[in-house]
N, C-alpha and C. Protein backbone atom coordinates (compact mmCIF):
# COMPACT_ATOMS: atom_id res chain seq x y z
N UNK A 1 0.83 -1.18 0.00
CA UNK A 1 0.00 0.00 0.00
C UNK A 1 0.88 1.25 0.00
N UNK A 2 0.27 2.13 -0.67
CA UNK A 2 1.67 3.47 -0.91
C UNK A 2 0.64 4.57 0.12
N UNK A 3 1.93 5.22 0.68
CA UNK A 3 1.23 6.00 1.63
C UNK A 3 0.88 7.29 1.12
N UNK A 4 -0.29 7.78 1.74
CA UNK A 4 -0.90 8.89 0.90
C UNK A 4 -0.42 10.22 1.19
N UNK A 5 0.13 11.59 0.77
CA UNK A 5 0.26 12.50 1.21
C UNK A 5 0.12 13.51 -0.01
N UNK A 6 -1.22 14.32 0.71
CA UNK A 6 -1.92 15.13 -0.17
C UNK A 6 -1.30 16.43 0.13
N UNK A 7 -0.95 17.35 -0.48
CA UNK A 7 -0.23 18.99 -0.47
C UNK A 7 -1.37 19.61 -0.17
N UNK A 8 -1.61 20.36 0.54
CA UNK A 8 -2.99 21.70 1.10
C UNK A 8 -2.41 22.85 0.78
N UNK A 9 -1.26 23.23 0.05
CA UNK A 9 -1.14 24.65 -0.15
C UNK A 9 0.22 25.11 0.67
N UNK A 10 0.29 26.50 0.55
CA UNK A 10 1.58 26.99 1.40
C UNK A 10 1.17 27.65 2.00
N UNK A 11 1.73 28.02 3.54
CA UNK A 11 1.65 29.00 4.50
C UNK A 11 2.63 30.28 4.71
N UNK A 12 2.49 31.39 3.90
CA UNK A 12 3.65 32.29 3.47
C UNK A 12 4.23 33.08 5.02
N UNK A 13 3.03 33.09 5.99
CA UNK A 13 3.69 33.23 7.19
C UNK A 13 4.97 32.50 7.79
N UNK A 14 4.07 30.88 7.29
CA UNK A 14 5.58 29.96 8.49
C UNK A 14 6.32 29.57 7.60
N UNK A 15 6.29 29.75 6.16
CA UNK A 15 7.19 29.21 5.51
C UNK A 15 6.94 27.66 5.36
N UNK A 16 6.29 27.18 5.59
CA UNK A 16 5.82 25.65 5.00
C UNK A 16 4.93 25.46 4.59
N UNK A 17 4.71 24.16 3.55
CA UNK A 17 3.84 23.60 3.01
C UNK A 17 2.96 22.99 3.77
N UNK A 18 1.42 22.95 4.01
CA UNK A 18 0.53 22.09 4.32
C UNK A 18 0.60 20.40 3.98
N UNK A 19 0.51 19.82 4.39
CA UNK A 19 0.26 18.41 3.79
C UNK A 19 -1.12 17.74 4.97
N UNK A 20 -1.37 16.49 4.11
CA UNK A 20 -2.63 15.68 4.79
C UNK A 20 -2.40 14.21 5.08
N UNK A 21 -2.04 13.93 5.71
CA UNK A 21 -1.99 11.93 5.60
C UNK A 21 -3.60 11.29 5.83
N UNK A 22 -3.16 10.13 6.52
CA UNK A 22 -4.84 9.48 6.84
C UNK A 22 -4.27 9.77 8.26
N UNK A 23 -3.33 10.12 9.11
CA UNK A 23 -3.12 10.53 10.73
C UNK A 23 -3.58 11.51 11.02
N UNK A 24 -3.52 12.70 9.66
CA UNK A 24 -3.67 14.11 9.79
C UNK A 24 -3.01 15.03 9.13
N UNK A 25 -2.90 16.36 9.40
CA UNK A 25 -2.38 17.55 8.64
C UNK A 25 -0.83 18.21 9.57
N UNK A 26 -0.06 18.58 8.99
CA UNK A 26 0.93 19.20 9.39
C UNK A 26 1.55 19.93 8.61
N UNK A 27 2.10 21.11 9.31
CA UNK A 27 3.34 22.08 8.43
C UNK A 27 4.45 20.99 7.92
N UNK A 28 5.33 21.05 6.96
CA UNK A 28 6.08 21.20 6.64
C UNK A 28 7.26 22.06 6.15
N UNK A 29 8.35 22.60 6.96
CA UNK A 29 8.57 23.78 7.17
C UNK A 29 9.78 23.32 5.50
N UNK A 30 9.49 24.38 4.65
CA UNK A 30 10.32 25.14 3.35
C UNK A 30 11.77 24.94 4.13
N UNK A 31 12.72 25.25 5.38
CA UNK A 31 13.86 24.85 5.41
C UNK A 31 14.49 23.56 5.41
N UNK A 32 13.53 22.38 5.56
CA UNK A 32 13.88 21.26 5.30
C UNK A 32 14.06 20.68 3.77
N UNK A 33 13.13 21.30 2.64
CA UNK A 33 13.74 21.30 1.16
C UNK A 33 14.92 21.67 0.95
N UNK A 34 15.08 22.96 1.36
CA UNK A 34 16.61 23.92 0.62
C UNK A 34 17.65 23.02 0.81
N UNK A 35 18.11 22.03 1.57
CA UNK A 35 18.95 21.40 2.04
C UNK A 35 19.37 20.50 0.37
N UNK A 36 17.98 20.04 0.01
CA UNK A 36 18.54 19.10 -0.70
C UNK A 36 18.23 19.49 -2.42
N UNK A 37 17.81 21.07 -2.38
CA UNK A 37 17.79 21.77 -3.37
C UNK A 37 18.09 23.18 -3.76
N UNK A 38 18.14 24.05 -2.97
CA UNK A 38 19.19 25.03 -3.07
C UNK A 38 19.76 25.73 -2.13
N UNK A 39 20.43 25.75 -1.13
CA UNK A 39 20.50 26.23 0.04
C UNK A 39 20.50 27.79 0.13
N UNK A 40 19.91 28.04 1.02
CA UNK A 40 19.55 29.73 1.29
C UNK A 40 18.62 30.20 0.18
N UNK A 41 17.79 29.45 -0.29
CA UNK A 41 16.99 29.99 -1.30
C UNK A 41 15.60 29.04 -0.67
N UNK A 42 14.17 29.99 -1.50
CA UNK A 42 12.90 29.49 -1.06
C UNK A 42 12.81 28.06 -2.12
N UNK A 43 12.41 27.39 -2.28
CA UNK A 43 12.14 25.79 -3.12
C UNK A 43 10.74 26.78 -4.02
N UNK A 44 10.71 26.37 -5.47
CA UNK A 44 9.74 27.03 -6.11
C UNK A 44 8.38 25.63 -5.92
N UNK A 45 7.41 26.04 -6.13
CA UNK A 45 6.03 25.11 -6.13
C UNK A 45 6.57 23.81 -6.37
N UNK A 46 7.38 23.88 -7.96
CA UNK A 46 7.11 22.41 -8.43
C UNK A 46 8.60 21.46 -7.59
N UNK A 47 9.45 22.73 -6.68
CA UNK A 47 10.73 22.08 -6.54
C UNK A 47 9.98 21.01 -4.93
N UNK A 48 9.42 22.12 -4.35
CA UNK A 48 8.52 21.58 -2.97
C UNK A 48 7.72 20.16 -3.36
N UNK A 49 6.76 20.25 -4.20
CA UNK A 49 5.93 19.22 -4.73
C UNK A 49 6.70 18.15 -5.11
N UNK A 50 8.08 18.17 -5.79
CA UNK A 50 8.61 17.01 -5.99
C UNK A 50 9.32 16.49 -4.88
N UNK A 51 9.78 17.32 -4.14
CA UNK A 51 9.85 16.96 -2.88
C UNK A 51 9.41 16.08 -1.79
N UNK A 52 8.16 16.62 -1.28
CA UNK A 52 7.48 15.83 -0.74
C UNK A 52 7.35 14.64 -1.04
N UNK A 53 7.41 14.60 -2.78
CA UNK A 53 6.47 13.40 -2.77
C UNK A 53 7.82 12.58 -3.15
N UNK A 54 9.08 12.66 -2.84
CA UNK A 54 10.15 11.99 -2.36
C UNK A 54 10.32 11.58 -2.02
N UNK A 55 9.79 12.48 -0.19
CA UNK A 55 10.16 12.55 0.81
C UNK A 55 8.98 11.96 1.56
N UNK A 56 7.54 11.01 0.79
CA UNK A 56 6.41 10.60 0.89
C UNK A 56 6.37 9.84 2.40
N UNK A 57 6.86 8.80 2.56
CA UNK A 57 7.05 7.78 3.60
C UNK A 57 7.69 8.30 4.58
N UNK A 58 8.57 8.83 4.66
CA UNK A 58 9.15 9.35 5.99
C UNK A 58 8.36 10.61 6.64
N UNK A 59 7.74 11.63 5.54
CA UNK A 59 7.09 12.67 6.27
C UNK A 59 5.18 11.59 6.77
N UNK A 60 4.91 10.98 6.00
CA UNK A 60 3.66 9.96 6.50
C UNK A 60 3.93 9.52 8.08
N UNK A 61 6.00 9.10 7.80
CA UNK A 61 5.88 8.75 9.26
C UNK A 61 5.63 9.68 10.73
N UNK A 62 6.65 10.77 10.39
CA UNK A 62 6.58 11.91 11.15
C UNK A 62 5.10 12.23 11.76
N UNK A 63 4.34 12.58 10.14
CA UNK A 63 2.83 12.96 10.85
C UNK A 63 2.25 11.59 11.88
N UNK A 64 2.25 10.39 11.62
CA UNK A 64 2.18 9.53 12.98
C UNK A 64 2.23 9.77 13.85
N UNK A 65 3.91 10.40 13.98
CA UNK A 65 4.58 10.33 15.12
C UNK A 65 3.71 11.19 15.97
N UNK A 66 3.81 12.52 14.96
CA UNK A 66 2.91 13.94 15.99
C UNK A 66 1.67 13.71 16.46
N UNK A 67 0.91 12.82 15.79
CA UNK A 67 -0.37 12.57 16.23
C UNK A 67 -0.73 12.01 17.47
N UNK A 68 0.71 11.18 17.42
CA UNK A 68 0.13 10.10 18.68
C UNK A 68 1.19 10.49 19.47
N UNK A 69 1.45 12.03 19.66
CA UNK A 69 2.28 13.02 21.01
C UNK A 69 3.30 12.77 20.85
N UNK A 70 4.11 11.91 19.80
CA UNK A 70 5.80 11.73 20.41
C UNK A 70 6.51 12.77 19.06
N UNK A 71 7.78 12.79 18.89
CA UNK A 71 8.18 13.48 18.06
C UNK A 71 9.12 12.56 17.49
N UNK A 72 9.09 13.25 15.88
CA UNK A 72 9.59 12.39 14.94
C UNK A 72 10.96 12.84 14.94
N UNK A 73 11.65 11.91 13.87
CA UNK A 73 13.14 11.82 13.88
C UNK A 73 13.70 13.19 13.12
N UNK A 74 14.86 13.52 13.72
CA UNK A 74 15.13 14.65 12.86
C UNK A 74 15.82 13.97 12.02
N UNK A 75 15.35 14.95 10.49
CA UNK A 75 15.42 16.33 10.52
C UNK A 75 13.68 16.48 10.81
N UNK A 76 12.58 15.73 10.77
CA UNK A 76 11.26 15.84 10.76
C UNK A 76 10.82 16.43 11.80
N UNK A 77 11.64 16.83 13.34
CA UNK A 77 11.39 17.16 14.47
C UNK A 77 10.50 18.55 14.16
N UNK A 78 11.14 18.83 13.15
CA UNK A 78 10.61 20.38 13.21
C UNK A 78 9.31 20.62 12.40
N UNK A 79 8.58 19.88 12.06
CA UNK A 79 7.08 19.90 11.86
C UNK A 79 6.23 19.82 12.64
N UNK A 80 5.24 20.84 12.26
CA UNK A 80 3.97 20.73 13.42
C UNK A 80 2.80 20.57 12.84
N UNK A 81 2.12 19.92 13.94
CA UNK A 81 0.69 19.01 13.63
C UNK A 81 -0.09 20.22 13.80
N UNK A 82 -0.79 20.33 12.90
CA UNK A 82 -1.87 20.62 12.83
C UNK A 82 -3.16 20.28 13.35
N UNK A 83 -3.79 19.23 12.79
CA UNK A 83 -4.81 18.27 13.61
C UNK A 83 -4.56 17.02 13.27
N UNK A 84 -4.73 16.20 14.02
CA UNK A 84 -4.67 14.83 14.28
C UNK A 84 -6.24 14.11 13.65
N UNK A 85 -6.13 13.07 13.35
CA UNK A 85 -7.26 12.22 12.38
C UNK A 85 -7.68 11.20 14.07
């Protein structure tokens, strides 16, 4: 089964992308891309989007993690839950 993670848009305040699993919703904060696509620069739509969906299974795991109170592995530490499923 491939794990699902739907994009909700960007948050130009916190600097991250929205995402959705079946656990729930969380930021994904824009400084965790630059790392592995341009450093000190913002990731454009399609650089983020390919991203994620890279980075599919491990951020699925993270949102788990936040849901059920513990915190995920860094570098994922630094995402925040939104709401929990």
């Amino acid at each position: 089964m491939t794990a699902r993670v739907e994009v909700k848009g960007r948050d130009v305040v916190r600097e991250a992308y929205r995402i959705e699993t079946e656990d729930g919703r969380a930021y994904v904060p824009e400084c965790l891309m630059t790392h592995a696509l341009r450093p000190g620069a913002r990731p454009s739509h399609q650089d983020a989007y390919e991203w994620i969906a890279a980075h599919r299974s491990a951020l699925v795991h993270a949102v788990n993690r936040l849901a059920c109170g513990a915190t995920p592995r860094p570098p994922y530490d630094i995402m925040t839950l939104i709401e929990a499923r």
